[in-house]
Each structure stands twice: as structure tokens, then as C-alpha cells.
C-alpha atoms as a PDB file:
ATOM      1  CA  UNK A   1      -5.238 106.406 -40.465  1.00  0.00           C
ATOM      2  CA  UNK A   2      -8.371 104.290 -41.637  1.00  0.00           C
ATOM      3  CA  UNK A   3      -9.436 103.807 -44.559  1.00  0.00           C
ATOM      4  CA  UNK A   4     -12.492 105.864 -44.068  1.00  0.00           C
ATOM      5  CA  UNK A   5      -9.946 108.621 -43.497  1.00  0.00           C
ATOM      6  CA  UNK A   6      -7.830 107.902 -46.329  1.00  0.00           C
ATOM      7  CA  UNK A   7     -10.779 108.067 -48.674  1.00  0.00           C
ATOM      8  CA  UNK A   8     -11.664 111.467 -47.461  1.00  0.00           C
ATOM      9  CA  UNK A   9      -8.303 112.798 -47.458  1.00  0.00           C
ATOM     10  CA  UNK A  10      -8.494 111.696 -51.448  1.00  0.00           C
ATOM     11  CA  UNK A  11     -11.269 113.906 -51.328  1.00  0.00           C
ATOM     12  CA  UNK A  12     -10.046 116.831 -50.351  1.00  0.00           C
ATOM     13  CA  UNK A  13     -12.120 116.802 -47.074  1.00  0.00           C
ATOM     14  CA  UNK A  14     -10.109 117.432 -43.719  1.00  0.00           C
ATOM     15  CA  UNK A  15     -11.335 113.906 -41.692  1.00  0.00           C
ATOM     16  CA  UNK A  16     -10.522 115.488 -38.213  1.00  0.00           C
ATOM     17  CA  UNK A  17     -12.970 118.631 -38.932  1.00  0.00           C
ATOM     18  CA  UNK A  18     -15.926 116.580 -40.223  1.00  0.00           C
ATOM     19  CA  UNK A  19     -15.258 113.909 -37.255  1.00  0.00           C
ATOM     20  CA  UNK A  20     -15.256 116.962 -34.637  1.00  0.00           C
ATOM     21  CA  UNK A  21     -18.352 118.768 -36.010  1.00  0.00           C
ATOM     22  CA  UNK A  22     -20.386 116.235 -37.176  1.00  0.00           C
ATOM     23  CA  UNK A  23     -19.443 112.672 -35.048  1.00  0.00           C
ATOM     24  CA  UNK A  24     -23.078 110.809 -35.559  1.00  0.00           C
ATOM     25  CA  UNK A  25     -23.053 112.130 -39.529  1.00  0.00           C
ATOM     26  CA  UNK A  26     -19.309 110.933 -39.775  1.00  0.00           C
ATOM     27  CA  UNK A  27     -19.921 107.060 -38.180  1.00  0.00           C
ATOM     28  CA  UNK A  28     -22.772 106.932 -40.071  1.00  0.00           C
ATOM     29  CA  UNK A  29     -20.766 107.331 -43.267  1.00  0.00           C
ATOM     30  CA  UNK A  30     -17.497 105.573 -41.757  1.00  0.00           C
ATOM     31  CA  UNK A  31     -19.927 102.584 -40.872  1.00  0.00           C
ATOM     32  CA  UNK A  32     -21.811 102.530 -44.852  1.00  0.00           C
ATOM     33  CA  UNK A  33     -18.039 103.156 -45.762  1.00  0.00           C
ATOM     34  CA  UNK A  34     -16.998  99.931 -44.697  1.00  0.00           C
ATOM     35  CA  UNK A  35     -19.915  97.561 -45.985  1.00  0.00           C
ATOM     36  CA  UNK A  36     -19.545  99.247 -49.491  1.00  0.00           C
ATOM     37  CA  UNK A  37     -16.783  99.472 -52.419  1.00  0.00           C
ATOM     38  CA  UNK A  38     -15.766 102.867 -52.409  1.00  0.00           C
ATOM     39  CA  UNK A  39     -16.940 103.727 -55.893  1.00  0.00           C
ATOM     40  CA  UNK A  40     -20.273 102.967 -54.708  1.00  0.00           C
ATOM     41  CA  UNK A  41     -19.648 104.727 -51.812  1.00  0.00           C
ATOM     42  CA  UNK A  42     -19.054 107.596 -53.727  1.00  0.00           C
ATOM     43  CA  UNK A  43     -22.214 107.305 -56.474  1.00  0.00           C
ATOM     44  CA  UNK A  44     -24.416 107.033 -53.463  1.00  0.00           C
ATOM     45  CA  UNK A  45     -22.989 110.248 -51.508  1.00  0.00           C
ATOM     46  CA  UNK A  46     -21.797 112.341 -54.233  1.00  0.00           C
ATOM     47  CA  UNK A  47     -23.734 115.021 -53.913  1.00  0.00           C
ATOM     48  CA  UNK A  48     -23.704 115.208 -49.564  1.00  0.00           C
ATOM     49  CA  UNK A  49     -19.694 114.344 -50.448  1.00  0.00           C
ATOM     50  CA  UNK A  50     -19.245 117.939 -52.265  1.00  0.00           C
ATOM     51  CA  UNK A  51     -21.499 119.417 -49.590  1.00  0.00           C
ATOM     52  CA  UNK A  52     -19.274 118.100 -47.013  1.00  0.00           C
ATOM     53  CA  UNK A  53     -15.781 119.118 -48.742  1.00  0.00           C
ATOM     54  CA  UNK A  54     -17.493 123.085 -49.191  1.00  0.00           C
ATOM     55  CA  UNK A  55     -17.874 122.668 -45.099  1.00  0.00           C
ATOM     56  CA  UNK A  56     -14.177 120.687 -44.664  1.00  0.00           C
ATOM     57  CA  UNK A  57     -11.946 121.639 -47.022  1.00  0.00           C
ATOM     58  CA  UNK A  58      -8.209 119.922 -46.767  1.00  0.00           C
ATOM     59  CA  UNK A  59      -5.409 122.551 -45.819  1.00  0.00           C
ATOM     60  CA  UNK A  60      -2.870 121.993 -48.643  1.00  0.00           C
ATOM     61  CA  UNK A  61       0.564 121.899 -47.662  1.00  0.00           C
ATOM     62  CA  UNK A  62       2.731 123.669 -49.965  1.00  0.00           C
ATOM     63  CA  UNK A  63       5.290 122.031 -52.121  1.00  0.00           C
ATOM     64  CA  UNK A  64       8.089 124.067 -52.028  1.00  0.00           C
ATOM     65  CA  UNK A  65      10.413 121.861 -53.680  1.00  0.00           C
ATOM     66  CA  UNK A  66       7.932 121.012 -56.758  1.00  0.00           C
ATOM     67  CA  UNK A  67       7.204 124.817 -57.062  1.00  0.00           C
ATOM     68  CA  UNK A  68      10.654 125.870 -57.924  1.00  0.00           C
ATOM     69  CA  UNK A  69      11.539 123.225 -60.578  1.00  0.00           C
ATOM     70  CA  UNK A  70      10.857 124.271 -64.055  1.00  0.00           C
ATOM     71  CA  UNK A  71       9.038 121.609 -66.358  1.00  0.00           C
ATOM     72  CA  UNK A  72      11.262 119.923 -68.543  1.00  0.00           C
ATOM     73  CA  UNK A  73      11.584 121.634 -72.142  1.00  0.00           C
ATOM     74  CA  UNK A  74       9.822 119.225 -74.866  1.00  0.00           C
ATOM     75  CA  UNK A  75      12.177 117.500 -77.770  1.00  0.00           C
ATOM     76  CA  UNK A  76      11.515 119.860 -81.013  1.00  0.00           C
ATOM     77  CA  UNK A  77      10.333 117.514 -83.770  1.00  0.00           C
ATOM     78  CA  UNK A  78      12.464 118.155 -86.990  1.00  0.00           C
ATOM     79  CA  UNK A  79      10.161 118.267 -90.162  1.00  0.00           C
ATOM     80  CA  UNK A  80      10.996 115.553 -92.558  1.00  0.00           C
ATOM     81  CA  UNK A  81      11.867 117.271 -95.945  1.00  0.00           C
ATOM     82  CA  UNK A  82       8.991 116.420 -98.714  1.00  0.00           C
ATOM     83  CA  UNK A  83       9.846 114.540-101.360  1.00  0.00           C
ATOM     84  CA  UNK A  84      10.425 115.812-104.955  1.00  0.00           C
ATOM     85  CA  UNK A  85       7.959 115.389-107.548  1.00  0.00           C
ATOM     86  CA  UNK A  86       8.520 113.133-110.325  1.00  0.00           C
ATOM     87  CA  UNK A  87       8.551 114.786-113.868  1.00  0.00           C
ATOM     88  CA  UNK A  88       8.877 113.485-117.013  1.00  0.00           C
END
């Protein structure tokens, strides 16, 4: 896997899809991809980047083993008792 395809799969877009559908659009951005810091990257395309994950969404596997497990329960916190007010 590249890098170009890494990023993308980060982005929720399926790589193989875009590459498939769209091959002059996809080395175009694979070829900007590489000259640029991917943070850049992303400021420059965000909005065609959206566009693009509406068109090729990721298939999410599903985590069966995650999906069962219930969250830990949360320590209670026991309430310190307030102290007494002086009198005299």
C-alpha cells in the first residue's frame, strides 16, 4: 500500500474505487500527494476530498469482537463528608 493509499484509507475513501473510476483525477492527486505534507494536502483539497469520499466511501468491516464487549463500569467517587462548623 502507498502512502497515497494509506492517506485515503484514513479518509474513509475506498483507494481501489477512486483509482478505477477516475485514474487521470487519482495520479493527479497521488502525484501533488507526494510533493506536499499531507496537512497541506488536505487544506488544499478539502472540499474535492469530501466530494470524493460521498462518490468512494470505505466498506467498514465489522468488529465483531469490539461490539460484544461492554465498556468498563467507571470508579464511583465517594463524597468527602463536610466539615463541622465551628461554634462558640
Amino acid at each position: 500500500m502507498t502512502e497515497f493509499q494509506t492517506y485515503l484509507a484514513d479518509k474513509k475513501i475506498d483507494a481501489e474505487k477512486f483509482k478505477k473510476n477516475e485514474p487521470e483525477v487519482y495520479a493527479e492527486y497521488e502525484t501533488q500527494f507526494m510533493q506536499l505534507h499531507p496537512n497541506s494536502f488536505t487544506a488544499q483539497k478539502l472540499f474535492v476530498i469530501n466530494k470524493i469520499r460521498r462518490n468512494y466511501t470505505l466498506e467498514e468491516k465489522p468488529e465483531t469482537e469490539t461490539a460484544t464487549k461492554k465498556p468498563a463500569a467507571k470508579p464511583k467517587m465517594m463524597a468527602r463528608p463536610r466539615p463541622k462548623p465551628k461554634t462558640s
